[in-house]
Protein backbone atom coordinates (compact mmCIF):
# COMPACT_ATOMS: atom_id res chain seq x y z
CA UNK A 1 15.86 2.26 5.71
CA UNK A 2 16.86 6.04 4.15
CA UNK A 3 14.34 7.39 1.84
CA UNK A 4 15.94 6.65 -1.67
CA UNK A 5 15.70 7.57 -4.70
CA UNK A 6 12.65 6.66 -7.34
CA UNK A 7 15.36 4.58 -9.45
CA UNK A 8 16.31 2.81 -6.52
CA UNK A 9 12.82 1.42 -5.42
CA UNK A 10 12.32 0.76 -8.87
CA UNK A 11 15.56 -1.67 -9.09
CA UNK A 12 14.09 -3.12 -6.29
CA UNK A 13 10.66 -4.11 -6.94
CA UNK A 14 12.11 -4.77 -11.06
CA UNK A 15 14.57 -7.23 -9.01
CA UNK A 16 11.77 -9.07 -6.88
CA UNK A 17 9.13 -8.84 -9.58
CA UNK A 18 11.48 -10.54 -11.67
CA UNK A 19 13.52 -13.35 -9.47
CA UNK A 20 12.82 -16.98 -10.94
CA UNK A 21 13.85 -18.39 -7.02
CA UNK A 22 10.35 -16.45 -5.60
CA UNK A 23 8.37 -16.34 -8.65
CA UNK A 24 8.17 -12.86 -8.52
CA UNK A 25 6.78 -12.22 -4.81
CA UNK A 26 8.58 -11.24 -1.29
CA UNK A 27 12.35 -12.23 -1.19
CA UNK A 28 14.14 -12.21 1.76
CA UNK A 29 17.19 -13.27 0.72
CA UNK A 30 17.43 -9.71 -0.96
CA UNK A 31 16.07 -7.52 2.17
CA UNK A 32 18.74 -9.57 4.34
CA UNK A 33 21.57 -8.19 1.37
CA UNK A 34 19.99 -5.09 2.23
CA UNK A 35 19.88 -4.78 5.44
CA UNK A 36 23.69 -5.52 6.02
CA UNK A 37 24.60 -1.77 4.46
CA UNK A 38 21.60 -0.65 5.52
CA UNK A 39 22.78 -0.86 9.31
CA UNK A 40 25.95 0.34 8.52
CA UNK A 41 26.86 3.39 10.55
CA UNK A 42 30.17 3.91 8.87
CA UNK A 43 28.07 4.57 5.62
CA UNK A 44 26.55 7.98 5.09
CA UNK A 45 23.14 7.48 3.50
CA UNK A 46 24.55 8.64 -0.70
CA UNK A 47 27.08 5.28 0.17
CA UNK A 48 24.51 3.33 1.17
CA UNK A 49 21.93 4.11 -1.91
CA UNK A 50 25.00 3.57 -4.07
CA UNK A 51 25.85 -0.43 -2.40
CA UNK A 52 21.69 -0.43 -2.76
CA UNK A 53 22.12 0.05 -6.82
CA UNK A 54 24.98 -1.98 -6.76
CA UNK A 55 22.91 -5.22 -4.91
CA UNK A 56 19.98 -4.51 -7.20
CA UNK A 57 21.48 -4.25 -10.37
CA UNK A 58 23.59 -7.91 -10.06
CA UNK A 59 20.46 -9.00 -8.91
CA UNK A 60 18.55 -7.94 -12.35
CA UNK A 61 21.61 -9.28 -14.07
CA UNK A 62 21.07 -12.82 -11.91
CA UNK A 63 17.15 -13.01 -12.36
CA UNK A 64 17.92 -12.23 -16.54
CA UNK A 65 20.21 -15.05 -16.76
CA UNK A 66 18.30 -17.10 -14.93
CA UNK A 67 14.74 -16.66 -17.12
CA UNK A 68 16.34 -16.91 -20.10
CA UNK A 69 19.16 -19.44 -19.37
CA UNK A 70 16.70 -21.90 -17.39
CA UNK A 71 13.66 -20.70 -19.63
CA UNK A 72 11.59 -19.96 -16.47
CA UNK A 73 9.88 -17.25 -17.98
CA UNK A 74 6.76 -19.13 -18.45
CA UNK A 75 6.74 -20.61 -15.22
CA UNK A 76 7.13 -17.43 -13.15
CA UNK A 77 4.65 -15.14 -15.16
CA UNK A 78 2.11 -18.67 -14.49
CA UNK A 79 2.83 -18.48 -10.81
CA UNK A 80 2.51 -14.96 -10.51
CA UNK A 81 -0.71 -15.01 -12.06
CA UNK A 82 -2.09 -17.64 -9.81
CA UNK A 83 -0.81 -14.94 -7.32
CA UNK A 84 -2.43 -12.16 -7.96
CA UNK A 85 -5.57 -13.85 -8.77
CA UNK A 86 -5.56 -15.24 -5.05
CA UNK A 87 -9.21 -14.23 -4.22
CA UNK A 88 -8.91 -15.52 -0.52
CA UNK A 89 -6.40 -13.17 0.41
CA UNK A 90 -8.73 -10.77 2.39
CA UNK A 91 -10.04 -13.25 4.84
CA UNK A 92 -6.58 -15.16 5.16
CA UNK A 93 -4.80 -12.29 5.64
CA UNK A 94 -7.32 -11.51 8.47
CA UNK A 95 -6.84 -14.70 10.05
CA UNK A 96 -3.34 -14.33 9.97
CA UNK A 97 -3.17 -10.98 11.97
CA UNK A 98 -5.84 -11.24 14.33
CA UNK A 99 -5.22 -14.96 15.12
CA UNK A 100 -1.88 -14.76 16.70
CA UNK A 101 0.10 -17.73 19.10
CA UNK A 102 0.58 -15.63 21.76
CA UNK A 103 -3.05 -14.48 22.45
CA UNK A 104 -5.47 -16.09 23.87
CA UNK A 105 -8.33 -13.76 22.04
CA UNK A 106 -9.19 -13.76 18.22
CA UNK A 107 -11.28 -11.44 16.17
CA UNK A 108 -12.30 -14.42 14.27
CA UNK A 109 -12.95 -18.22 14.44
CA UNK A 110 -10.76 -20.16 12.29
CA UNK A 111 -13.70 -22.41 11.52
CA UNK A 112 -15.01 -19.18 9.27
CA UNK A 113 -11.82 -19.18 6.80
CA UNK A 114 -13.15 -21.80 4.57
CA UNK A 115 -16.90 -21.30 4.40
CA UNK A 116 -15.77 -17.08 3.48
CA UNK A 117 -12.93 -18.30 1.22
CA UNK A 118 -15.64 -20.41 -0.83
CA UNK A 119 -18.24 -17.67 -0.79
CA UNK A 120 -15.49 -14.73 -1.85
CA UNK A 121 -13.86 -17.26 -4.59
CA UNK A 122 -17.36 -17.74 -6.01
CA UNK A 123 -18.37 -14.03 -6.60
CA UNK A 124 -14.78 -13.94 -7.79
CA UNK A 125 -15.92 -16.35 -10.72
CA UNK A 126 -19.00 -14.65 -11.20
CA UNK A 127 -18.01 -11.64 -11.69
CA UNK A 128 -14.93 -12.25 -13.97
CA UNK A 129 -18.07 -14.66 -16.01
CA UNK A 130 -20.10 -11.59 -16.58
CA UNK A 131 -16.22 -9.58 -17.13
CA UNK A 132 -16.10 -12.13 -20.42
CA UNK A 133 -19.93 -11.80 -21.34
CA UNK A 134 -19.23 -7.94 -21.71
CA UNK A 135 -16.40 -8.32 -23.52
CA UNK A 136 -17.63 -11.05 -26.12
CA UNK A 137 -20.79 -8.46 -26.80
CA UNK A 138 -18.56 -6.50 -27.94
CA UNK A 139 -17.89 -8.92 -30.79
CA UNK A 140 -21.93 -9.10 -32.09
CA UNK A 141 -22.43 -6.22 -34.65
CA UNK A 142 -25.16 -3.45 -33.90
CA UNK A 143 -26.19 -0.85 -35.15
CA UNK A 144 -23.89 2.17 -34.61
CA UNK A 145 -24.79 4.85 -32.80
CA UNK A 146 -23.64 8.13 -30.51
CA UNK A 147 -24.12 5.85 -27.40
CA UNK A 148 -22.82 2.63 -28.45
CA UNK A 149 -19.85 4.31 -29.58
CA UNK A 150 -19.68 5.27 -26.06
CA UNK A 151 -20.23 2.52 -24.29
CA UNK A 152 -17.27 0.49 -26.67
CA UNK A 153 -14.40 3.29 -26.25
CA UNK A 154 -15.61 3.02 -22.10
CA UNK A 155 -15.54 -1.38 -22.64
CA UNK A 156 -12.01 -0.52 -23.97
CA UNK A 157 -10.64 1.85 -21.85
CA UNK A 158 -12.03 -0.84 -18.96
CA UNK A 159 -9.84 -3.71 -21.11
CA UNK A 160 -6.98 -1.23 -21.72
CA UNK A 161 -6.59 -1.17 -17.81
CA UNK A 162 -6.68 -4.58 -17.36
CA UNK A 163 -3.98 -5.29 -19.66
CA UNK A 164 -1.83 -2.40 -18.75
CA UNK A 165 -2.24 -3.61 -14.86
CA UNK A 166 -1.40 -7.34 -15.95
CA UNK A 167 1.36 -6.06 -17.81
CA UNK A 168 2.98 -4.41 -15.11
CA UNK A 169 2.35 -7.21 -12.53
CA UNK A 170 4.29 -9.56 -15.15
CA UNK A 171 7.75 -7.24 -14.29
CA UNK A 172 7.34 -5.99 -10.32
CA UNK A 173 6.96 -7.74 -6.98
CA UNK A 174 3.07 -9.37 -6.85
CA UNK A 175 0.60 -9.87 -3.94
CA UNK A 176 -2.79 -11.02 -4.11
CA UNK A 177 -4.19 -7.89 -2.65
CA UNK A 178 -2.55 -6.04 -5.61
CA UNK A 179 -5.80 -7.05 -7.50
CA UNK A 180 -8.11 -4.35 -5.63
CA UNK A 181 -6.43 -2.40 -8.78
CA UNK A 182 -8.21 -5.02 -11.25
CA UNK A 183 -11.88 -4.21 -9.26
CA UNK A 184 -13.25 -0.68 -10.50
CA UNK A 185 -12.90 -2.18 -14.77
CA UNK A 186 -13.85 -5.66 -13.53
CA UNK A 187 -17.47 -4.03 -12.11
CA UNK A 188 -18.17 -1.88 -14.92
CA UNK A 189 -17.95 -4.41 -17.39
CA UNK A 190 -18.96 -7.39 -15.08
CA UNK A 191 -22.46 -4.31 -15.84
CA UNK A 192 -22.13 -4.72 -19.48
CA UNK A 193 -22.26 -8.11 -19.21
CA UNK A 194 -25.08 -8.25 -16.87
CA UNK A 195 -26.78 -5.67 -19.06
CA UNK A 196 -26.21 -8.27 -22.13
CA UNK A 197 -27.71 -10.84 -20.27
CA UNK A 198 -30.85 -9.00 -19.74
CA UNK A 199 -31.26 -7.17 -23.35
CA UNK A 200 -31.01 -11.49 -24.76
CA UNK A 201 -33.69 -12.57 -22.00
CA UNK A 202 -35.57 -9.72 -23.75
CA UNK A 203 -35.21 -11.29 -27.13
CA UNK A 204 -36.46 -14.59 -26.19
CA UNK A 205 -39.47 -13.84 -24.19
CA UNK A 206 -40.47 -11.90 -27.05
């Protein structure tokens, strides 16, 4: 496909990210109304970004009608959610592309999806349990000082990311790898809460 314009790849990821059919994830129905300009050769490349705009914006038209007419909203932002918070993706997604039909040789055992799916969904739980430890802290009253002043604007800059991130996931086309983006604020305060943990075990040995 031509190199578009930044409006057009935003129409299009606006249009997936927001289709009630897909909940919000890969559509082929659209790439297929793509495609047939696309491989056009009687189009130069302005005509086809123009029949691109046209395809995307009745498409953002259909997907608005369709949340609000059918009241899907909830039900799509739910699914999408589930989605992105897929925490066996990295293993499956493995599987998928090293296990193929048509060869006999595979980088990994299928018997070793479920076992790794577990393990990855439990420090997935983990760490988003210690994620709402550092977060409640912030709620208990201390003393103020330079460095707890610190540490709170860096616990919400860490919660302003997560929210801006889920935000934008709620509009565009998801994928459960999209989540790497959640990792960097989930370990730093996944540390606060561990650091919480250890200040109360403190307290009551003492």
């Amino acid at each position: 496909m031509p190199i578009a314009n930044s409006s057009i790849g935003l129409k299009y990821t606006l249009a997936v990210g927001t289709d009630p059919k897909t909940h919000g994830m890969y559509s082929p129905q659209l790439i297929n109304q793509l495609e047939k300009p696309n491989h056009n050769h009687k189009l130069s490349s302005q005509q086809k970004f123009a029949e691109f705009d046209q395809i995307l914006s009745r498409k953002l038209l259909t997907n608005r009608h369709g949340l609000i007419a059918h009241h899907q909203t909830s039900q799509v932002i739910t699914t999408k959610n589930e989605e992105l918070m897929d925490p066996n993706y990295g293993i499956v997604l493995l599987d998928m592309n090293t296990n193929q039909p048509i060869s006999s040789r595979s980088l990994i055992a299928k018997s070793l999806v479920p076992p790794v799916t577990t393990i990855s969904t439990a420090v997935q739980l983990n760490i988003l349990f210690l994620v709402l430890i550092g977060l409640s802290i912030q709620l208990i009253p201390e003393k103020t000082s330079q460095l707890q002043q610190r540490r709170q604007n860096g616990v919400l800059l860490c919660a302003l990311i997560l929210v801006g991130f889920t935000l934008i996931f709620m509009a565009v086309e998801v994928h459960s790898r999209y989540q790497i983006s959640f990792y960097i604020p989930w370990v730093l305060l996944a540390g606060v809460g561990m650091n919480g943990l250890a200040l109360l075990n403190e307290r009551l040995i003492r």
